[in-house]
Structure formats: C-alpha cells, structure tokens
N, C-alpha and C. Protein backbone atom coordinates (compact mmCIF):
# COMPACT_ATOMS: atom_id res chain seq x y z
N UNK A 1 9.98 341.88 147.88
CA UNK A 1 11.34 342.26 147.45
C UNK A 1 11.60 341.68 146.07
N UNK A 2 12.23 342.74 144.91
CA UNK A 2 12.66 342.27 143.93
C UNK A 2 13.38 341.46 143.84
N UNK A 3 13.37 339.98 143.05
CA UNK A 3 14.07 339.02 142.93
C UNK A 3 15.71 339.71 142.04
N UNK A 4 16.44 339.62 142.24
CA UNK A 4 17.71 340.41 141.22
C UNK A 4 18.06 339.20 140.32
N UNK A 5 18.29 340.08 139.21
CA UNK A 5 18.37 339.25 137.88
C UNK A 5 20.48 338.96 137.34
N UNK A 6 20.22 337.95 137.37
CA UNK A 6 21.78 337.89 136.94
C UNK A 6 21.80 337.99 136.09
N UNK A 7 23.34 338.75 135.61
CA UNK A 7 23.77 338.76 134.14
C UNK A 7 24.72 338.39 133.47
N UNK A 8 24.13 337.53 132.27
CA UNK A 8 25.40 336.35 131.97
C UNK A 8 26.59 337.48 130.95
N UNK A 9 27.37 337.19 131.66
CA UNK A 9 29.18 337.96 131.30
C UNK A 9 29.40 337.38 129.69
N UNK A 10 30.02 338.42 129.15
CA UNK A 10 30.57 337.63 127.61
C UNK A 10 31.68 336.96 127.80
N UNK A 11 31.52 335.67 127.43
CA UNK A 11 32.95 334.99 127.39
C UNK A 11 33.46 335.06 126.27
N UNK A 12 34.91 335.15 125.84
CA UNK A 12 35.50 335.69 125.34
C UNK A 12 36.14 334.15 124.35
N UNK A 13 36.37 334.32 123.48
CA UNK A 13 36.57 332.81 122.62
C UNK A 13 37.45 333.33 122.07
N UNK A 14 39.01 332.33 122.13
CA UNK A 14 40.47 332.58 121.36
C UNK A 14 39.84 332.45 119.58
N UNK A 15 40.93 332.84 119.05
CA UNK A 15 40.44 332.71 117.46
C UNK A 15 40.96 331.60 117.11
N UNK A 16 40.53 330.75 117.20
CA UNK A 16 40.43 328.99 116.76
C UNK A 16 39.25 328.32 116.70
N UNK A 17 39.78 327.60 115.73
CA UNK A 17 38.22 326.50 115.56
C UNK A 17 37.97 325.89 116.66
N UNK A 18 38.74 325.31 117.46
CA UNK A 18 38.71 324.24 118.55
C UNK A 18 37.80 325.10 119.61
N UNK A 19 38.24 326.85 119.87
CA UNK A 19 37.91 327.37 121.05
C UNK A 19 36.12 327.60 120.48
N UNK A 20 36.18 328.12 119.23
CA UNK A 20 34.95 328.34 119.10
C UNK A 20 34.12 326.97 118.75
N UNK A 21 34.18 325.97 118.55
CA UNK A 21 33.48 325.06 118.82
C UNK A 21 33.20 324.68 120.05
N UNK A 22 34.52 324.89 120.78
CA UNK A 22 34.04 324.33 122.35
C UNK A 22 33.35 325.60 123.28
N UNK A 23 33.36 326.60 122.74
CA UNK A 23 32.26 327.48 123.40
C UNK A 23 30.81 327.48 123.20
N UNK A 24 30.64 327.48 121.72
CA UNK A 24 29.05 326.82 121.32
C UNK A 24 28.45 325.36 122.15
N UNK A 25 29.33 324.18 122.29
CA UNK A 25 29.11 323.68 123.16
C UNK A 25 29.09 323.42 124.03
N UNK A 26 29.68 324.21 125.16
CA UNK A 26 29.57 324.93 126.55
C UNK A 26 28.44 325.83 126.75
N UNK A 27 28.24 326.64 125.71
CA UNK A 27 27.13 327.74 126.14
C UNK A 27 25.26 326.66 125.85
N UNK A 28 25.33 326.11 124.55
CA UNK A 28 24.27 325.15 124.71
C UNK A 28 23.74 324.43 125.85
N UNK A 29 24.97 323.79 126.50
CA UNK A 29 24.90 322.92 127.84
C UNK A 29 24.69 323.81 129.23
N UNK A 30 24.86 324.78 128.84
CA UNK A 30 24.64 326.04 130.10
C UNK A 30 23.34 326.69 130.13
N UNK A 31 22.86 326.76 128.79
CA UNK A 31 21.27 327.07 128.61
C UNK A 31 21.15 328.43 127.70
N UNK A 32 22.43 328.59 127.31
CA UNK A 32 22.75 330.23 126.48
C UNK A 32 23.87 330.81 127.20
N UNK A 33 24.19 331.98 126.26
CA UNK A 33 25.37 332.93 126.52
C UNK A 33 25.78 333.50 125.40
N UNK A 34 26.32 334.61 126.08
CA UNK A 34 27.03 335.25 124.81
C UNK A 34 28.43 335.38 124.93
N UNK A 35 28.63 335.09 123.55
CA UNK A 35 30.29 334.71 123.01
C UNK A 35 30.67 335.43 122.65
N UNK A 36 31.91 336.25 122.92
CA UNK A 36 32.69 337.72 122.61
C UNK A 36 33.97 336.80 122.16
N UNK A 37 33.59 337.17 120.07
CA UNK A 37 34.68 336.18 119.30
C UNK A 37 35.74 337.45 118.98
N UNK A 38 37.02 337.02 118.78
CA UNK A 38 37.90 337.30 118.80
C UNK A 38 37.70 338.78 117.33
N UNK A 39 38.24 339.59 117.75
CA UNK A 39 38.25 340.93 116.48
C UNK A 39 39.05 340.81 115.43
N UNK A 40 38.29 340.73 113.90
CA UNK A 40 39.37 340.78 113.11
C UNK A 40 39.93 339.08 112.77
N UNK A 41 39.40 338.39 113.70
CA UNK A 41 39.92 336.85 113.62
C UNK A 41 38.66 336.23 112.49
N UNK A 42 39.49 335.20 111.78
CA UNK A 42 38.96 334.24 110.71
C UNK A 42 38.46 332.98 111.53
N UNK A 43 37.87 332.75 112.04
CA UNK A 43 37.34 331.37 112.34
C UNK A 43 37.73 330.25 111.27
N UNK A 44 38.36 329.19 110.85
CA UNK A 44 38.00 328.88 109.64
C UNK A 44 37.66 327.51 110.00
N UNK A 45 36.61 326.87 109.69
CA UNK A 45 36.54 325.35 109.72
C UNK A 45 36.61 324.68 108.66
N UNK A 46 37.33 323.09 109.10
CA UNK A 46 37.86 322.44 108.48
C UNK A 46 37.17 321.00 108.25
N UNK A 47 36.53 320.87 109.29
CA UNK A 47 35.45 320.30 109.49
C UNK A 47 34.19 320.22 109.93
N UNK A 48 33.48 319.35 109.71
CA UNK A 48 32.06 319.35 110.50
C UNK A 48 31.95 319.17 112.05
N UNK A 49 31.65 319.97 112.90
CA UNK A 49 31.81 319.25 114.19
C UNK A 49 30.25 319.18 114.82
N UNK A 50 29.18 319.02 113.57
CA UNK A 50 27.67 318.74 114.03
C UNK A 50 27.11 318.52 112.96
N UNK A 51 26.68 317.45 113.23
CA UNK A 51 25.15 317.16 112.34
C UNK A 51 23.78 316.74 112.43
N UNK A 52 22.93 316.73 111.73
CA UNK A 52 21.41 316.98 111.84
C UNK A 52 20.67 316.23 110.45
N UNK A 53 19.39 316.00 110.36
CA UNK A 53 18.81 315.50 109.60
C UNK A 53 18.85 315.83 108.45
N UNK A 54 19.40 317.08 108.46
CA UNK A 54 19.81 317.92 106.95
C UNK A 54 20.71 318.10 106.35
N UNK A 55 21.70 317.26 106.92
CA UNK A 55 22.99 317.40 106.92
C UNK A 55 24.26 318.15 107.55
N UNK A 56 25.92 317.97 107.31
CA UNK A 56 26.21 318.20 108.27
C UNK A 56 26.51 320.05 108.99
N UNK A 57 26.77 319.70 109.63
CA UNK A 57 27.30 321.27 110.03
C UNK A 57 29.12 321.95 110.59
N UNK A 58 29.16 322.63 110.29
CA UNK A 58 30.40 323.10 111.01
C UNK A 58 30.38 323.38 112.14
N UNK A 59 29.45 324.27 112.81
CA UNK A 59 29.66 324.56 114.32
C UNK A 59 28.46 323.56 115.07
N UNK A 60 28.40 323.51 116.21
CA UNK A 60 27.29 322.53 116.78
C UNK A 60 26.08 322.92 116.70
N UNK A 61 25.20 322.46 116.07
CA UNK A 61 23.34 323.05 115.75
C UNK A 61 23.59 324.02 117.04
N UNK A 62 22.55 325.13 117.24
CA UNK A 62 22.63 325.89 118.06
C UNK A 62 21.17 325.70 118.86
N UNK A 63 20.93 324.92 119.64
CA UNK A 63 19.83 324.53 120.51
C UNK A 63 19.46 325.57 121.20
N UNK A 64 19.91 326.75 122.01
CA UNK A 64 19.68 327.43 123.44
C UNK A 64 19.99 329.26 122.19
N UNK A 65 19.59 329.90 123.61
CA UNK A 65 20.12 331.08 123.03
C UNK A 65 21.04 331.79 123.34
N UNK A 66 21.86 331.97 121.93
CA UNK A 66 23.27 332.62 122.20
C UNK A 66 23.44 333.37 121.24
N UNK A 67 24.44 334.57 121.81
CA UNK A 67 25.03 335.82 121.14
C UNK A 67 26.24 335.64 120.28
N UNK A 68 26.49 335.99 119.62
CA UNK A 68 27.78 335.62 118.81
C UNK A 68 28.40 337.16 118.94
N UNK A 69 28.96 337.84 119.44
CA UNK A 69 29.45 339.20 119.56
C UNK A 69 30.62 339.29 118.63
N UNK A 70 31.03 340.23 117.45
CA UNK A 70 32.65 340.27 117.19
C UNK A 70 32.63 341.64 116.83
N UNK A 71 33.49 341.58 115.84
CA UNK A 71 34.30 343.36 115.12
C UNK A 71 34.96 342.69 113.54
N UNK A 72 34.53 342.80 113.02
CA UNK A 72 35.13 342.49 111.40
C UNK A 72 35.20 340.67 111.60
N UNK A 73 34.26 340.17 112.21
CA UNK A 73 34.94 338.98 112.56
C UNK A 73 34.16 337.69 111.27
N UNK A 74 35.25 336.98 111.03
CA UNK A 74 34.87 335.95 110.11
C UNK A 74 34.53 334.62 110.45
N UNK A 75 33.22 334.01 110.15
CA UNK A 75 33.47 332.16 110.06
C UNK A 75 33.09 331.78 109.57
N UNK A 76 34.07 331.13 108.47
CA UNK A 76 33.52 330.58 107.33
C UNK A 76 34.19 328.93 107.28
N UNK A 77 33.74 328.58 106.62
CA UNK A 77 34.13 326.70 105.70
C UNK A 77 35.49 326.74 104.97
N UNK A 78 36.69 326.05 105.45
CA UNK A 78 37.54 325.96 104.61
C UNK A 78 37.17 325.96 103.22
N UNK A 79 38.05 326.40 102.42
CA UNK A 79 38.14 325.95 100.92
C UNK A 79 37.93 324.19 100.68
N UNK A 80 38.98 324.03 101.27
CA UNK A 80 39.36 322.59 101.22
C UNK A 80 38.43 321.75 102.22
N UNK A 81 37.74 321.73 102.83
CA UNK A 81 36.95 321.20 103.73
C UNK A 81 36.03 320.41 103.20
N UNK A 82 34.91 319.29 103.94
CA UNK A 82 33.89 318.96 102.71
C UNK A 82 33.00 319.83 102.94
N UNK A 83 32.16 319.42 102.23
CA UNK A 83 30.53 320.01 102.04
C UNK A 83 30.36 319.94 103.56
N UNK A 84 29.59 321.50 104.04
CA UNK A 84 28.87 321.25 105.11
C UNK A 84 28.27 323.03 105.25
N UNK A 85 27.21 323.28 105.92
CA UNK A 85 27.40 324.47 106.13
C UNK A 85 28.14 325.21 107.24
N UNK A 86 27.73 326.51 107.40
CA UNK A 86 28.40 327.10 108.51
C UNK A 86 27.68 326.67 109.86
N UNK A 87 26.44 327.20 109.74
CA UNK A 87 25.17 327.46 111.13
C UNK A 87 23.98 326.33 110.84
N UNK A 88 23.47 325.74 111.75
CA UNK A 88 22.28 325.58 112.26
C UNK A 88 21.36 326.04 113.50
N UNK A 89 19.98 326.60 112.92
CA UNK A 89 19.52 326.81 114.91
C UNK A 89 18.09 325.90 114.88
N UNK A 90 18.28 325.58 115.86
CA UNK A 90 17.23 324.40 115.58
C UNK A 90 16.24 324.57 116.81
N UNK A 91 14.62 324.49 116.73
CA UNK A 91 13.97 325.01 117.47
C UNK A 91 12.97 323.81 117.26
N UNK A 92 11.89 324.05 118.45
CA UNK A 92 10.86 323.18 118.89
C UNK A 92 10.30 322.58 117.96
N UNK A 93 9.59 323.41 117.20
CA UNK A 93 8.72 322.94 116.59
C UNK A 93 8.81 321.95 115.24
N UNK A 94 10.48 321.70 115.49
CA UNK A 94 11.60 320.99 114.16
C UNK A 94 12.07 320.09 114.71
N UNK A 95 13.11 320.42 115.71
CA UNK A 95 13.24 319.50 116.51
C UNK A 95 13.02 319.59 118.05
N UNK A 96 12.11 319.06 118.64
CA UNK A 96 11.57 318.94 119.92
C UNK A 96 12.93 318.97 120.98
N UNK A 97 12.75 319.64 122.28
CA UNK A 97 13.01 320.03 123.04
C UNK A 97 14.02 320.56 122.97
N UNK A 98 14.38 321.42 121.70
CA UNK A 98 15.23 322.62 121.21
C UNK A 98 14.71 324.30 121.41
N UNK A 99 15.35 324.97 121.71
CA UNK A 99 14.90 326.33 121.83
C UNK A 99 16.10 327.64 120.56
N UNK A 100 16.49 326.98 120.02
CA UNK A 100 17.67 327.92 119.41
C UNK A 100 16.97 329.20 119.28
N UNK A 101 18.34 330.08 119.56
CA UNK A 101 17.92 331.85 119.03
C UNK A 101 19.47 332.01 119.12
N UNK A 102 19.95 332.10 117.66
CA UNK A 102 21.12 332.71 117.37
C UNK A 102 20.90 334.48 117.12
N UNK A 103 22.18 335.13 117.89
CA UNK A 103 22.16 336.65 117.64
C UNK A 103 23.34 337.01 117.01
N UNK A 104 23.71 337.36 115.81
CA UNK A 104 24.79 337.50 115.30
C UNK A 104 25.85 338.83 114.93
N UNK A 105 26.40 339.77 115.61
CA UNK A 105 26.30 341.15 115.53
C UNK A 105 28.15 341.43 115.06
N UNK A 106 27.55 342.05 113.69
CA UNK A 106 29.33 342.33 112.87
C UNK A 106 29.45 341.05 112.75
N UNK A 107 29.20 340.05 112.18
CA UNK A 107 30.28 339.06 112.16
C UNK A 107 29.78 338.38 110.52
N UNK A 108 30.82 338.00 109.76
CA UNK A 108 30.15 337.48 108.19
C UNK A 108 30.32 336.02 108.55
N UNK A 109 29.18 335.10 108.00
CA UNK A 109 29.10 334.32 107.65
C UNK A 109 29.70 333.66 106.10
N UNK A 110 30.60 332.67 105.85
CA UNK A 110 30.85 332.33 104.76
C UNK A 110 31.81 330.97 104.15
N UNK A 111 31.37 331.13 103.03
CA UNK A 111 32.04 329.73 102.28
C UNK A 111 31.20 328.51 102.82
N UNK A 112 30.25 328.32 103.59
CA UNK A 112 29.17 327.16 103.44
C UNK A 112 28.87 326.33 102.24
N UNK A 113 28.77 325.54 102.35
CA UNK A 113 27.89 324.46 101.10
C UNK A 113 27.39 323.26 101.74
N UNK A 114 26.22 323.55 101.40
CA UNK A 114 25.27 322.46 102.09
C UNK A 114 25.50 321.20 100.80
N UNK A 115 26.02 319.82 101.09
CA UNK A 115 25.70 318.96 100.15
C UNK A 115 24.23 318.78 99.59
N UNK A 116 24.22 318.14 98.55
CA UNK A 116 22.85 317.95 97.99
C UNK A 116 22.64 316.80 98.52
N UNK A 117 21.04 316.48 98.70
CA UNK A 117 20.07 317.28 98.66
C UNK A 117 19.68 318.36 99.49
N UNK A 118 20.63 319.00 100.82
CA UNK A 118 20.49 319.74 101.64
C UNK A 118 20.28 321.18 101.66
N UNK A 119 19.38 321.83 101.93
CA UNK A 119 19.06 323.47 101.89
C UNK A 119 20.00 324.23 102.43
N UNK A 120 20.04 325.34 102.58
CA UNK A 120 20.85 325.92 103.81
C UNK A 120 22.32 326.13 103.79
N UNK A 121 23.09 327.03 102.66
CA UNK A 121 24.51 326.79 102.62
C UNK A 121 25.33 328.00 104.06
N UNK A 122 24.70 328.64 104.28
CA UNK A 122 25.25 329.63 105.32
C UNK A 122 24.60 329.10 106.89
N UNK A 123 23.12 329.41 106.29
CA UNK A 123 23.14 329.77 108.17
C UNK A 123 21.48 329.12 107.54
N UNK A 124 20.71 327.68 108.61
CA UNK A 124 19.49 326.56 108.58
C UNK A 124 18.94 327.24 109.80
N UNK A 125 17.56 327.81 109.53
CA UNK A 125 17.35 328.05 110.45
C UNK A 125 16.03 326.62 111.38
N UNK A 126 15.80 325.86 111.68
CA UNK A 126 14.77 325.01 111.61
C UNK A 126 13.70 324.96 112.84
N UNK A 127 12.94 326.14 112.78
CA UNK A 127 11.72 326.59 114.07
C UNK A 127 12.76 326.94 114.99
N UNK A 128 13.80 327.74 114.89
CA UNK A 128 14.62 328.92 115.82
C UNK A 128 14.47 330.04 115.47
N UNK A 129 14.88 330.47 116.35
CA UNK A 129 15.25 332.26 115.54
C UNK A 129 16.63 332.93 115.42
N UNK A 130 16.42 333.78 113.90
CA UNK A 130 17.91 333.95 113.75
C UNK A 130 17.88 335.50 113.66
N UNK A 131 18.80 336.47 114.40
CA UNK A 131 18.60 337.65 113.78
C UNK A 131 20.31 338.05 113.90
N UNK A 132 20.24 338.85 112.82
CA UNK A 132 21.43 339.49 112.33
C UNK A 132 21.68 340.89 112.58
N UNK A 133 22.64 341.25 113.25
CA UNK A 133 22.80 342.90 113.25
C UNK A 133 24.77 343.30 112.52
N UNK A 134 24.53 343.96 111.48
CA UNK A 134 25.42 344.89 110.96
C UNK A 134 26.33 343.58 110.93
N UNK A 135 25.72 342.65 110.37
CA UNK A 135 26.51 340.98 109.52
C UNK A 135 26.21 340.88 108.44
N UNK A 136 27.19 339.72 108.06
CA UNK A 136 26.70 339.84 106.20
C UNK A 136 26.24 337.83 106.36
N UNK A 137 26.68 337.31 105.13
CA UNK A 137 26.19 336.44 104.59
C UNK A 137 26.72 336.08 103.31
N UNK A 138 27.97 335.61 102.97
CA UNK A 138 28.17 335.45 102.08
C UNK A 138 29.08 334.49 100.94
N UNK A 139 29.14 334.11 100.69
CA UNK A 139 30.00 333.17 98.99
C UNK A 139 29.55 331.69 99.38
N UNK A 140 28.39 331.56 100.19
CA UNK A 140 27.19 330.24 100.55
C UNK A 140 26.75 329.61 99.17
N UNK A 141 26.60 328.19 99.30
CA UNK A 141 26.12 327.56 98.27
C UNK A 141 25.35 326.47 99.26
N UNK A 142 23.46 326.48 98.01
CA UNK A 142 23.02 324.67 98.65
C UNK A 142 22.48 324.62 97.44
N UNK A 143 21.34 323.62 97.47
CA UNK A 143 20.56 323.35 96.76
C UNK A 143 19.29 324.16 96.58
N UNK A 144 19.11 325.02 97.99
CA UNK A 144 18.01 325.97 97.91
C UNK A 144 18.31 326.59 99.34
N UNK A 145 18.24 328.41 98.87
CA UNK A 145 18.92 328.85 100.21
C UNK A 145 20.21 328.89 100.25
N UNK A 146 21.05 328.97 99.46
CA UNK A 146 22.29 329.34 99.29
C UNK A 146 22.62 330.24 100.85
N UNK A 147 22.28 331.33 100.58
CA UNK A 147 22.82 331.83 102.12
C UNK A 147 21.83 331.18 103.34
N UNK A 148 21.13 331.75 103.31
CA UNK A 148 19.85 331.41 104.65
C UNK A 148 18.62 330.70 104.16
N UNK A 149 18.26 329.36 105.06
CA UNK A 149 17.19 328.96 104.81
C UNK A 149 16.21 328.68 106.06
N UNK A 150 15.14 329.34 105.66
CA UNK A 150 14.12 329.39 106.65
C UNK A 150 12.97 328.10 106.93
N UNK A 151 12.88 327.19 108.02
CA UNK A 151 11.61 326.31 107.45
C UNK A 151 11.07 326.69 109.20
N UNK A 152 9.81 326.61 109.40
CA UNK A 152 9.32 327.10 110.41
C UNK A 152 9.71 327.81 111.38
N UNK A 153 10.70 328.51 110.90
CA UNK A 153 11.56 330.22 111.79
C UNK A 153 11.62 331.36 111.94
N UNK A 154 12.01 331.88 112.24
CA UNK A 154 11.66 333.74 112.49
C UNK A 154 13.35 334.15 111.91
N UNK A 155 13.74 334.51 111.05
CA UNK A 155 14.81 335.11 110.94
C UNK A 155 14.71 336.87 110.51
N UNK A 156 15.11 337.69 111.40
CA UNK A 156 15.76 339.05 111.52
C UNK A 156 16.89 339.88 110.64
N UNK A 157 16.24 340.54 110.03
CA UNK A 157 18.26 341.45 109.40
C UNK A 157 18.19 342.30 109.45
N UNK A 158 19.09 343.06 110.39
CA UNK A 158 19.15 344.76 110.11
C UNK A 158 20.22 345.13 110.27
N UNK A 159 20.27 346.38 109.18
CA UNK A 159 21.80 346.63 108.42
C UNK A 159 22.71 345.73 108.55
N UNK A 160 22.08 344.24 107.63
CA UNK A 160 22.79 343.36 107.33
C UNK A 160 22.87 343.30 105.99
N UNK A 161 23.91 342.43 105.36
CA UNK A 161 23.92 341.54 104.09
C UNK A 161 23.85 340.42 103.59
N UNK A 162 22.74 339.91 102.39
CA UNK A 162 22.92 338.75 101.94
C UNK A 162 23.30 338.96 100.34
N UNK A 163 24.77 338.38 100.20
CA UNK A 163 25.07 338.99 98.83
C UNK A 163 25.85 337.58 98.26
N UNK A 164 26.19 337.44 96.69
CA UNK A 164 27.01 336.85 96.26
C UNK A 164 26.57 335.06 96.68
N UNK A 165 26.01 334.77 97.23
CA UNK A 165 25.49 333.18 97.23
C UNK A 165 24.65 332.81 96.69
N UNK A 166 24.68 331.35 96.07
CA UNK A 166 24.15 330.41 94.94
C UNK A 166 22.85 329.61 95.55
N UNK A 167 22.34 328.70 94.51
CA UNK A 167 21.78 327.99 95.05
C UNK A 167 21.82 327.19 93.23
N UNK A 168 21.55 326.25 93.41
CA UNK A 168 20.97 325.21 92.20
C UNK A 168 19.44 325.35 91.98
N UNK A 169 18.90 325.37 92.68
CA UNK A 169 17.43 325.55 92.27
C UNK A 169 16.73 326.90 92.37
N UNK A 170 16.77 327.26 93.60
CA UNK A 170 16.04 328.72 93.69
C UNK A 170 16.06 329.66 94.97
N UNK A 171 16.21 330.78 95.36
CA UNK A 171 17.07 331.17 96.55
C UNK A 171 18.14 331.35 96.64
N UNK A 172 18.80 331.94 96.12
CA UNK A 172 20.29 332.00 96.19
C UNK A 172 20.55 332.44 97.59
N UNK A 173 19.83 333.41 97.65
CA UNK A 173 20.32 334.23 98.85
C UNK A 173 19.39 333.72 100.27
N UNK A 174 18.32 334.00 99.95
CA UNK A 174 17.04 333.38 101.19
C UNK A 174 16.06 332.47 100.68
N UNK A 175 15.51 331.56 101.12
CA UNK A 175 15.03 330.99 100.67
C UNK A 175 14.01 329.99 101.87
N UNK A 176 12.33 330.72 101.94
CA UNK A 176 11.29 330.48 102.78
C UNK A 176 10.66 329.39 102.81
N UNK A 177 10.83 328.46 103.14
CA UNK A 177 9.98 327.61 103.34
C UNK A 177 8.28 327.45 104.00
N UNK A 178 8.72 328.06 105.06
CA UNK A 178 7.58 328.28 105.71
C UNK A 178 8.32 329.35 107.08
N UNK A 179 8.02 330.33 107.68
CA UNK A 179 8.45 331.13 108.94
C UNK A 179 8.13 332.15 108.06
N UNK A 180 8.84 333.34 109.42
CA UNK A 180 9.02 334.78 108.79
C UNK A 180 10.47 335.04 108.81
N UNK A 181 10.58 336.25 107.67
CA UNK A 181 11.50 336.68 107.40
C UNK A 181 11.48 338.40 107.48
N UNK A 182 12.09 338.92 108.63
CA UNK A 182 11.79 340.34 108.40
C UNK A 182 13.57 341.28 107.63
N UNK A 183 13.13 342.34 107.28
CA UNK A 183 14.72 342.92 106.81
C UNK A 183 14.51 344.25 107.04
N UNK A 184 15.39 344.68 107.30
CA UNK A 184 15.16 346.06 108.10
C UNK A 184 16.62 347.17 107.49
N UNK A 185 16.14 347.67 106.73
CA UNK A 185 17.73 348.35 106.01
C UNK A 185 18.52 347.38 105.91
N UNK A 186 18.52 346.36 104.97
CA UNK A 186 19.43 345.56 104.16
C UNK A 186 19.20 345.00 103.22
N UNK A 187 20.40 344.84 102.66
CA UNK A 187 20.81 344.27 101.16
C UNK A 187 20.87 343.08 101.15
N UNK A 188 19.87 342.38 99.96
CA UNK A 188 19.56 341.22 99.68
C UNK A 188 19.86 341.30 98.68
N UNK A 189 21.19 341.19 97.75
CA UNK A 189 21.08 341.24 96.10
C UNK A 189 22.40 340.42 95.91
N UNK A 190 22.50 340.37 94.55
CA UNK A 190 23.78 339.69 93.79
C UNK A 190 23.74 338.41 93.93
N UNK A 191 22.78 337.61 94.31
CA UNK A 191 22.49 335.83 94.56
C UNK A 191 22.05 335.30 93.24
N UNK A 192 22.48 334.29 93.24
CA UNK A 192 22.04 333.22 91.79
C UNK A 192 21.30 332.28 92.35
N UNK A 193 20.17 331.87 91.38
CA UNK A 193 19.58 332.27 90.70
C UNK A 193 18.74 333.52 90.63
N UNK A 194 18.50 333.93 91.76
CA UNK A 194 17.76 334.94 92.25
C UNK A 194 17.76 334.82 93.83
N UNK A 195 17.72 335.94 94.25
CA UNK A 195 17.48 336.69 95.82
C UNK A 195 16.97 336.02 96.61
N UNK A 196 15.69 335.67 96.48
CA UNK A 196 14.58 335.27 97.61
C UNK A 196 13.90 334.40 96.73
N UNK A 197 13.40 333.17 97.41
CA UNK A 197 12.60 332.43 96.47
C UNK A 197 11.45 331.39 98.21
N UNK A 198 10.28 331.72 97.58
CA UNK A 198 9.71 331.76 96.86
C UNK A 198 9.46 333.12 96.13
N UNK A 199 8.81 333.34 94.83
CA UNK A 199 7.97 334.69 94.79
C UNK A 199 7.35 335.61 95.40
N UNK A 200 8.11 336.74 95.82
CA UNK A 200 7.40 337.51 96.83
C UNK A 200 6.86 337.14 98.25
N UNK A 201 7.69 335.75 98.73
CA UNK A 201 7.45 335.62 99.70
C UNK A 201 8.39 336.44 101.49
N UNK A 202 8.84 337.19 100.78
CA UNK A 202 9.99 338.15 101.44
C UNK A 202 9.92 339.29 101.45
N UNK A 203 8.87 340.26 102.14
CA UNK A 203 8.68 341.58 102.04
C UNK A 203 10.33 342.45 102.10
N UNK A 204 9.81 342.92 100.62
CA UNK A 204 11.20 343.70 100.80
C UNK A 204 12.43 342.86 100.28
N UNK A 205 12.23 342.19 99.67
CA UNK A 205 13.31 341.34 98.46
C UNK A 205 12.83 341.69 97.38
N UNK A 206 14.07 342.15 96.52
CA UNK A 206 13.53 341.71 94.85
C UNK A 206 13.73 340.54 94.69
N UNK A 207 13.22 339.53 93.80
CA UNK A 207 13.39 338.08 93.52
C UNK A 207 14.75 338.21 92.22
C-alpha cells in the first residue's frame, strides 16, 4: 500500500516585519514551508534579525526549504536601517548541518547593503540553493555581488530580474564565487561596475 504524502498548506504571513520574521523562523524549525506573503505589501526591515560569518542579515539565514509565495510583493532594508542585507541561504557544504533552498516567486528583493568587507547586498547564497521565478533583485549594494552572491551554490532565474545594483569591486549584479548560476529568460543588466563578475563566468550574462 502506498504510503500518502502530506502536503504542507501555505501559511499566510500579515504584512509586517515582526510576522515575516517570525514565519521564517517557524518554518526553519519545522523543517520547511511555504509562506503565502501578503499582496502588494512592503515588508520593510529595520533591522537585522540574523547573522552569520558574513555578516548581518535582515531576515533569519534560511537553513531548510522554503517558498516565499507573493503578488507585487516587496522586502527590502529600510532606508534608514544599518548595513545589512536582505537574504541568506545557507547550505551544507558552508555551513554544516544546513540544508537551505529558498524559492522566491513575484516577489522583489531590495535596498540591501552588505557592510564591508561583506559580499552579498540582496540575496548570500552559501552551498544552498536559490531560485527565482518572475522576481526581481534590486537597488542592492556590497562589496562584491551587489545583488546576488554565489559561493558554493546553485542559484536559478527565470523570468527574473537583476537590475540597478552596485558593488565596489566587481559584480554589481551577480557575482560567482564558486557554484552554478543558471538564467533562463532574464535580465541581468544596468549593475555597476558591471553585471556578472567573474569574466564569463555566467552563461548568458554580459559582463
């Protein structure tokens, strides 16, 4: 007899910082889930409510795997806030007995800044996986990787955007360390210093 498979329900997260922090850390401690964020709602953080060897973060590193579900939906870094980014997903092979797989669908990432010396102003991916559907990525600042930074990860984009984010050294927009990076009908342009860095290490980036 077939074993029957349960299926985890979207929980539904008010549009507040407080609710969406305390759902990321509910769904981590549960082992995954997917989060059905509020439509049209601004997330905005004001603070860091996680940090990691790379510095700090706004939402809690993302250990397990979870869905981020919205509709025009925003979360970005106060203006006024300090330095921190938006996302971390943090996986095994970075940090041990982590499994992160963030899924991010419609929803923009933005206003991140990773302090220096820290990579990663939007969304760190560190041996997780990140994939993006019909999301953007954008007005991110670090030191490298302005929007997304990859170091032993798998990050995903389709009919997504990485536009308009900085970096000081190189990467504005993506920026590989070591993983893969696939892109699938999307826009990688308008980043300072340039797009993707390393050189051609991003099938399907102009640099």
């Amino acid at each position: 007899m077939a074993v029957p498979v349960t299926a985890h329900a979207q929980i539904p997260v008010l549009c507040s910082e407080s609710a969406l922090v305390a759902a990321v850390n509910a769904a981590n401690a549960a082992g995954g889930e997917t989060l059905a964020l509020a439509p049209f709602c601004t997330y905005s953080l004001t603070t860091a409510h996680g940090s990691a060897s790379d510095g700090p973060v706004g939402l809690p590193p993302i250990t397990t795997s979870i869905t981020m579900a919205g509709l025009g939906t925003v979360i970005a870094r106060d203006p006024s806030a300090p330095a921190f980014r938006v996302l971390e997903v943090q996986g095994d092979a970075n940090v041990p007995g982590t499994n992160g797989q963030l899924t991010l669908a419609a929803i923009t990432i933005r206003g991140g800044n990773a302090p220096p010396p820290y990579p990663g102003g939007g969304i760190t991916d560190r041996g997780g996986a990140v994939t993006l559907v019909s999301s953007s990525v954008t007005g991110n600042s670090a030191v490298a990787g302005g929007g997304i930074y990859v170091d032993n990860g798998a990050v995903s984009l389709t009919a997504s955007s990485v536009t308009g984010n900085s970096a000081t050294s190189a990467g504005g927009g993506i920026y590989r360390n070591s993983g893969v990076v696939n892109l699938l009908v999307s826009d990688v342009s308008r980043n300072a210093p340039n797009n993707c860095a390393p050189a051609g290490s991003i099938p399907g980036c102009a640099d």
